[in-house]
Protein backbone atom coordinates (compact mmCIF):
# COMPACT_ATOMS: atom_id res chain seq x y z
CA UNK A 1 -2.64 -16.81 62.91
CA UNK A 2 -2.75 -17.29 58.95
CA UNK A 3 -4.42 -13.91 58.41
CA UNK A 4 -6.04 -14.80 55.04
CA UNK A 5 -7.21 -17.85 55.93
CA UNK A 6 -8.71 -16.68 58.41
CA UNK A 7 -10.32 -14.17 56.76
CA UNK A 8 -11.25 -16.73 53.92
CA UNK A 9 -13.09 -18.24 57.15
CA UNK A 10 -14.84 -15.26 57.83
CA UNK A 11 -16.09 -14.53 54.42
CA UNK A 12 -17.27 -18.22 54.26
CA UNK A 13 -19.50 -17.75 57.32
CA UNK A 14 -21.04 -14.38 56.48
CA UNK A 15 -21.96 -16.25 52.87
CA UNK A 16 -23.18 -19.32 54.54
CA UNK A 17 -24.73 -18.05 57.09
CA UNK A 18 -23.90 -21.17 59.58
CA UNK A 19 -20.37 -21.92 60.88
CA UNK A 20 -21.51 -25.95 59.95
CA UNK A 21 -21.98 -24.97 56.60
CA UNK A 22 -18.64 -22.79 56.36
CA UNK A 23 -16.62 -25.54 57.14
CA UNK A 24 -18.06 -27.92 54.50
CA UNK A 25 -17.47 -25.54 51.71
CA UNK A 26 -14.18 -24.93 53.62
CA UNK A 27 -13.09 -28.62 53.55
CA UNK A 28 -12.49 -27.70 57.17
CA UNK A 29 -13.24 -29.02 60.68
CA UNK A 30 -16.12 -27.28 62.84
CA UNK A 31 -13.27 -26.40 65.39
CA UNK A 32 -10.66 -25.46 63.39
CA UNK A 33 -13.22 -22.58 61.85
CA UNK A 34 -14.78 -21.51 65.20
CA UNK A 35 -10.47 -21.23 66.23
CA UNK A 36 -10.19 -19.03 63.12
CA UNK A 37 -12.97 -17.10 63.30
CA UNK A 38 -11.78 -16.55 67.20
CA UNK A 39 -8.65 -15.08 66.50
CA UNK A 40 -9.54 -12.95 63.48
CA UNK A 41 -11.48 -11.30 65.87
CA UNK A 42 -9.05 -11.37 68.81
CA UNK A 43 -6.33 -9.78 66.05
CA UNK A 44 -9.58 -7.12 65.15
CA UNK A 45 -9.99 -6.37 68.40
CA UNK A 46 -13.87 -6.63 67.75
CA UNK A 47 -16.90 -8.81 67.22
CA UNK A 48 -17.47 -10.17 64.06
CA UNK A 49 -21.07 -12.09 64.69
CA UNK A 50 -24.00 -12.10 66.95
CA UNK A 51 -23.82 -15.48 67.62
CA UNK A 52 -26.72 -17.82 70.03
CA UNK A 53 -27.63 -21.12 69.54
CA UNK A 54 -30.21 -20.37 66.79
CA UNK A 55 -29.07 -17.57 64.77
CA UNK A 56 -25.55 -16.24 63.16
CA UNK A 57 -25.36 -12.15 62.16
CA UNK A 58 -22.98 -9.87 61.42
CA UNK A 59 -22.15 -6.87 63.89
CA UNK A 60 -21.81 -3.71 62.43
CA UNK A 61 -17.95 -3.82 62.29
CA UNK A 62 -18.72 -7.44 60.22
CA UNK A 63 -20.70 -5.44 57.77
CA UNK A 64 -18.03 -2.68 57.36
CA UNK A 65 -14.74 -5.57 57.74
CA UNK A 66 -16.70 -8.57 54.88
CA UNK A 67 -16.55 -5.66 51.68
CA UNK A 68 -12.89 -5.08 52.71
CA UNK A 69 -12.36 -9.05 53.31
CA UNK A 70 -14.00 -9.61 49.76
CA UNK A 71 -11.71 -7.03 48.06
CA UNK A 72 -8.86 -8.98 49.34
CA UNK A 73 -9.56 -12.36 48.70
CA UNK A 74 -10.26 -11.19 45.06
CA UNK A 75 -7.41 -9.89 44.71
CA UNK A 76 -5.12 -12.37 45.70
CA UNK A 77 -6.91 -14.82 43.37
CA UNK A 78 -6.48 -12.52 40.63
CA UNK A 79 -2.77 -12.37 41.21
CA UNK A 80 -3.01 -15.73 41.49
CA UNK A 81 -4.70 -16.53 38.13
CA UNK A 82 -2.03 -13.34 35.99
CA UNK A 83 1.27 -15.97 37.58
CA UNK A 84 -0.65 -18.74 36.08
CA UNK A 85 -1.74 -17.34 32.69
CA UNK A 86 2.80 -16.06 33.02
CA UNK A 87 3.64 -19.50 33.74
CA UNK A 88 1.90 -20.79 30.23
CA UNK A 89 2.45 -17.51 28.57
CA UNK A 90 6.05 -15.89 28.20
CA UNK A 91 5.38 -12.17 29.50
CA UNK A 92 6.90 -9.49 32.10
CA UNK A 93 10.21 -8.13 32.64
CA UNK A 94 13.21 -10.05 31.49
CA UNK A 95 16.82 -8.68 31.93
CA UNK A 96 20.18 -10.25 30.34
CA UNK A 97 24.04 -9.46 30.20
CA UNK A 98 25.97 -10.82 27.40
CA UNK A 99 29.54 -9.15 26.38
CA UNK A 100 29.61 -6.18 24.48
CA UNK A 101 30.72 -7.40 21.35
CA UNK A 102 29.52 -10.78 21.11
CA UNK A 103 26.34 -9.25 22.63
CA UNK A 104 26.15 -6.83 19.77
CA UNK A 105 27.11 -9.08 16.79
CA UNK A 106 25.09 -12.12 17.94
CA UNK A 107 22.71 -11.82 20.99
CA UNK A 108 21.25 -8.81 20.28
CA UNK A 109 19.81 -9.50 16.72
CA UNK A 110 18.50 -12.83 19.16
CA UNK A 111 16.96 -11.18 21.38
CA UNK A 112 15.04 -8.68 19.14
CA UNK A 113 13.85 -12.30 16.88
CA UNK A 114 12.65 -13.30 20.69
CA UNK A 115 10.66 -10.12 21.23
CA UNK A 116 8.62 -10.16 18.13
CA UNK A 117 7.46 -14.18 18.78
CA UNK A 118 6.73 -13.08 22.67
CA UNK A 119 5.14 -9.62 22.54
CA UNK A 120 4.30 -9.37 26.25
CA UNK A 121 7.95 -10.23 27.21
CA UNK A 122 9.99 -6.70 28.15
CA UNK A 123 13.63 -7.05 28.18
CA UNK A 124 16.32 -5.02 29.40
CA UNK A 125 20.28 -6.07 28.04
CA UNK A 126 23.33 -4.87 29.80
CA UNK A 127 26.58 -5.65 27.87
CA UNK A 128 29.48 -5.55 30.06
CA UNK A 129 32.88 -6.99 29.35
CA UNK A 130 33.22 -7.61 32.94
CA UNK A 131 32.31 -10.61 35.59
CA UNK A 132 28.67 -10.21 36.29
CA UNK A 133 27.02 -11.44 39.57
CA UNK A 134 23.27 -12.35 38.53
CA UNK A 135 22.18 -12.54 41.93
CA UNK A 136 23.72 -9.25 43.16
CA UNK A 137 22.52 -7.15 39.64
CA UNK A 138 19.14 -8.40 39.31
CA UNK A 139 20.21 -10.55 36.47
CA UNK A 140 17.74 -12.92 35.02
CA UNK A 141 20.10 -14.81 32.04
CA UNK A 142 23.54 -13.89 31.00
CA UNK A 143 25.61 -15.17 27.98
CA UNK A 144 29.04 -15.92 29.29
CA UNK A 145 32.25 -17.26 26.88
CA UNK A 146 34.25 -19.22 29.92
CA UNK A 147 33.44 -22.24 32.12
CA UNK A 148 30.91 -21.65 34.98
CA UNK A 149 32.24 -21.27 38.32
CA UNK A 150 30.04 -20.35 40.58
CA UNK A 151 27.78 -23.24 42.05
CA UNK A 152 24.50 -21.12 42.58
CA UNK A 153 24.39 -20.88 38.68
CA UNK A 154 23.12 -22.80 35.66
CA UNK A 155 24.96 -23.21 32.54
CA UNK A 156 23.56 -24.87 29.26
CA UNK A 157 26.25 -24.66 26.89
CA UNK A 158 25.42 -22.89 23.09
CA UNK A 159 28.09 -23.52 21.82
CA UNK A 160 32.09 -23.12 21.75
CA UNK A 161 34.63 -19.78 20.27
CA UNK A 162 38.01 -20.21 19.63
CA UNK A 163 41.14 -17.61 21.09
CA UNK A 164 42.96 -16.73 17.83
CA UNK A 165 46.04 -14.49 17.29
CA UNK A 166 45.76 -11.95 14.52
CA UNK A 167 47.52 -9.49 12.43
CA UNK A 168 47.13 -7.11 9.28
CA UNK A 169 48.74 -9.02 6.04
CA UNK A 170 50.55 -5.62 5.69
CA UNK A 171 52.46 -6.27 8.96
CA UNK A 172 52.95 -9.89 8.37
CA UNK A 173 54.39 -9.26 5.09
CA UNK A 174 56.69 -6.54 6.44
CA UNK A 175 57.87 -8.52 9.83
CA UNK A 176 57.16 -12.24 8.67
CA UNK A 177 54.61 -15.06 9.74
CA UNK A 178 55.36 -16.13 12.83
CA UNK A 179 55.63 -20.27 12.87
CA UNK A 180 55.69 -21.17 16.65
CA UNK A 181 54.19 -18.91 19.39
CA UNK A 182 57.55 -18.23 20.66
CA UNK A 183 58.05 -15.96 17.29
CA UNK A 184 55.52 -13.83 19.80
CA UNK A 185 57.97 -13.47 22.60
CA UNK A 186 58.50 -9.69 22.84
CA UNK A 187 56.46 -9.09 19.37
CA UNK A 188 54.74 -5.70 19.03
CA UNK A 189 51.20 -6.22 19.90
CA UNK A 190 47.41 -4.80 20.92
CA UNK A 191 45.66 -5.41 23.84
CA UNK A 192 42.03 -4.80 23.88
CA UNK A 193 41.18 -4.87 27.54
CA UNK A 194 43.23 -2.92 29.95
CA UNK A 195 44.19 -5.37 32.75
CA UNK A 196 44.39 -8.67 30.74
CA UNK A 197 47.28 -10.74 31.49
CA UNK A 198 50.14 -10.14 29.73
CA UNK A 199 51.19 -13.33 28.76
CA UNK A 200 49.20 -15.05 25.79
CA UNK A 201 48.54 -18.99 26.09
CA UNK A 202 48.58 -22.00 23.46
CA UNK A 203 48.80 -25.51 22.92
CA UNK A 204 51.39 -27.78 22.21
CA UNK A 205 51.71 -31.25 22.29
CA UNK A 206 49.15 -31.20 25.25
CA UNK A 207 50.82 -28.77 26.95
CA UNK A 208 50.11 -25.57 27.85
CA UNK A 209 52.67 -22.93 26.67
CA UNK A 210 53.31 -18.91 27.32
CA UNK A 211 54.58 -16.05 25.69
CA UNK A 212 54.28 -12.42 26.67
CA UNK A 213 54.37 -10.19 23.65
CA UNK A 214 55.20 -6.50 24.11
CA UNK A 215 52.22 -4.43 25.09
CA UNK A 216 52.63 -1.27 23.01
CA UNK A 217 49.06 -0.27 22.49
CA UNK A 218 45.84 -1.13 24.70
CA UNK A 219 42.02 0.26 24.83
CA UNK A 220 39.27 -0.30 27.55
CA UNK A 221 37.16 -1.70 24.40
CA UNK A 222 37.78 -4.34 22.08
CA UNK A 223 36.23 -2.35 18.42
CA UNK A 224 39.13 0.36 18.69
CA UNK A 225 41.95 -2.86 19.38
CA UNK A 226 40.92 -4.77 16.35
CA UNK A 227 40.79 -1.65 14.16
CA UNK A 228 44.53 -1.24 15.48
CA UNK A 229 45.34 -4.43 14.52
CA UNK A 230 43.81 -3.93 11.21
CA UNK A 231 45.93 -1.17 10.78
CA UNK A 232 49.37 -2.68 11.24
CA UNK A 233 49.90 -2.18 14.72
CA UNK A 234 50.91 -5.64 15.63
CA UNK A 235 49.91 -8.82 17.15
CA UNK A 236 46.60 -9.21 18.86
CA UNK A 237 44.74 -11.90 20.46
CA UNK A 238 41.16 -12.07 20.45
CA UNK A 239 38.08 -14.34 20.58
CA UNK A 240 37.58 -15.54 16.70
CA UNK A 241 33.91 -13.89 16.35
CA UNK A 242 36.03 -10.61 17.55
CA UNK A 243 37.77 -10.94 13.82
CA UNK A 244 36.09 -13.27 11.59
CA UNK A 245 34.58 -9.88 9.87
CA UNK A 246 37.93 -8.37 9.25
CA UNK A 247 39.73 -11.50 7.96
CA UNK A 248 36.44 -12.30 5.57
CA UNK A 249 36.85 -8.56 4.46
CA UNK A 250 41.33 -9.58 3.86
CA UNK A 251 41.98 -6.56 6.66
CA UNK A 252 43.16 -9.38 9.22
CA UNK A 253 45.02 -12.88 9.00
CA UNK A 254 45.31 -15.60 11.40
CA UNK A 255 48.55 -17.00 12.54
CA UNK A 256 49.23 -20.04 14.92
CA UNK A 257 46.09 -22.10 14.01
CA UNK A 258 47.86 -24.97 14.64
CA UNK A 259 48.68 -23.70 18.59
CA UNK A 260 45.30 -22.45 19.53
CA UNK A 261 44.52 -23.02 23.01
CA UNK A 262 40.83 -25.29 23.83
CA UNK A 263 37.95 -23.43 22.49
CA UNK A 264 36.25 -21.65 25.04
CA UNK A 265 32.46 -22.65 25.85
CA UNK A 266 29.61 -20.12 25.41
CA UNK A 267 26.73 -20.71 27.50
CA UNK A 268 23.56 -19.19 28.77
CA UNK A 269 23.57 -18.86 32.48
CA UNK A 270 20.74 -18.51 34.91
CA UNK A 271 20.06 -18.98 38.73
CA UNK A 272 20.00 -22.59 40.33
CA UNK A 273 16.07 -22.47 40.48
CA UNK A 274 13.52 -25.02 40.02
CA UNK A 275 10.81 -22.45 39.50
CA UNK A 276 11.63 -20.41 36.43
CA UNK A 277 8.89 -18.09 35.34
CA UNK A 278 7.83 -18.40 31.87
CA UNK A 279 9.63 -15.95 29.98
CA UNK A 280 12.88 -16.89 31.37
CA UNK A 281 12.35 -20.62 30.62
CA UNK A 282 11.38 -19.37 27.03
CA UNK A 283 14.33 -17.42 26.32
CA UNK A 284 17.08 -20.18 27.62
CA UNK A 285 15.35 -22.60 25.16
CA UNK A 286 15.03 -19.86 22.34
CA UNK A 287 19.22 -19.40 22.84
CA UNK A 288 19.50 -22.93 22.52
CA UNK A 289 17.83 -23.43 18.74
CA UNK A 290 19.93 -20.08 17.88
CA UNK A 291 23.02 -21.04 18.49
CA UNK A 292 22.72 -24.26 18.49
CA UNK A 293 26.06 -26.05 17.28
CA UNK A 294 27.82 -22.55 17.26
CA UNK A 295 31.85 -22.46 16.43
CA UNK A 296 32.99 -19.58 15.82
């Protein structure tokens, strides 16, 4: 039994007064509203009507049930009527990932230009530098700077970063520029992710090549890395946005330009739905005009 319809069927008759009449306003058969009526009251355990060939009234327990039955039926149209108002309007609880430093530097500022435009939008951000599963954390959108992988997800690229190798022009000028990545091989450098791999890719006449400098210093965090490699402790490699600030500022330099692996795509990422509410659509397309054309 379809519980509300059924009691949409009940409420009908009590306001029509005739089970004829409730199934006009229904759009329903004569049958199929005496069936519902039937096991509404079969699932009550009670009479709903008096019922004889002339005359329709409600029992007592039909007085006391059609206030409840109204109050329910309202409500579900009201619920009905706030997803539609959400579906035209952004509003409600959003929640994003991005990385921690990109998500500082870039998505952040973003998100807070989003927030003032859509006042009823709520948003929760979670910067990991980490794999996130959307589906497992109660993601809604994430910001991710690597190809997609997993099937069940969405990604509209943003734009693209590069993977740049760094160093203070203190340290170049003490140890010398290095001119082909193998001037790496056994180098002193930073890591700024415990657990990376070791060995550092690039490019070469199509081909991939690797070198594995020597690891001397590493942090959980990328900030403290940089600043290390700012202050002369070696090599490091890093995303470009990572150290664009520092080499505008003279405190870095980039070597190996020429060897640079593919940029890597950044995208915003969402769950393979065809249903997105509102304020999810909104954001994805508000990403899009911000970073639109981003290289970093």
């Amino acid at each position: 039994m379809d519980r509300f319809k059924a009691m949409q069927t009940f409420v009908q008759i009590a306001d029509q007064g005739s089970l004829t009449r409730a199934a006009e306003a229904l759009g329903s058969s004569l049958p199929a509203v005496v069936r519902a009526l039937a096991a509404l009251e079969a699932h009550l355990g009670v009479r709903l009507f008096h019922r004889t060939t002339r005359r329709l009234s409600l029992t007592e327990e039909g007085r006391h049930y059609l206030p409840s039955a109204r109050e329910v039926l309202l409500a579900a149209d009201a619920a009905d009527l706030a997803l539609k108002a959400e579906a035209r309007e952004p509003a409600g609880q959003l929640t994003i990932t991005a990385p921690v430093l990109f998500g500082h530097m870039y998505v952040a500022p973003a998100i807070v230009r989003f927030m003032q435009r859509h006042e009823k939008v709520r948003c929760s951000v979670r910067l990991y530098d980490r794999a996130v599963n959307l589906l497992e954390e109660g993601i809604d959108v994430g910001i991710r700077i690597s190809p997609l992988e997993d099937s069940s997800l969405v990604a509209q690229t943003l734009g693209s970063i590069r993977r740049v190798v760094a160093a203070s022009p203190a340290y170049l000028a003490a140890h010398g520029t290095p001119r082909h990545p193998r001037d790496l091989e056994g180098a002193p450098s930073v890591r700024g992710l415990i657990g990376a791999p070791a060995q550092w890719l690039f490019r070469e006449g199509g081909k991939t090549l690797g070198v594995t400098p020597d690891n001397r210093l590493e942090f959980n965090h990328l900030a403290p890395a940089v600043e290390a490699c700012a202050a002369g402790m070696g090599f490091g490699s890093f995303f470009s946005y990572q150290v664009l600030p520092h080499v505008a500022q003279g405190r870095l330099a980039l070597v190996l330009e020429d060897f640079e692996p593919p940029p890597r795509p950044v995208s915003v990422i969402y769950p393979n739905a065809r249903l997105l509410p509102a304020r999810t659509r909104a954001f994805i397309e508000w990403m899009k005009a911000e970073f639109s054309g981003l290289r970093l």
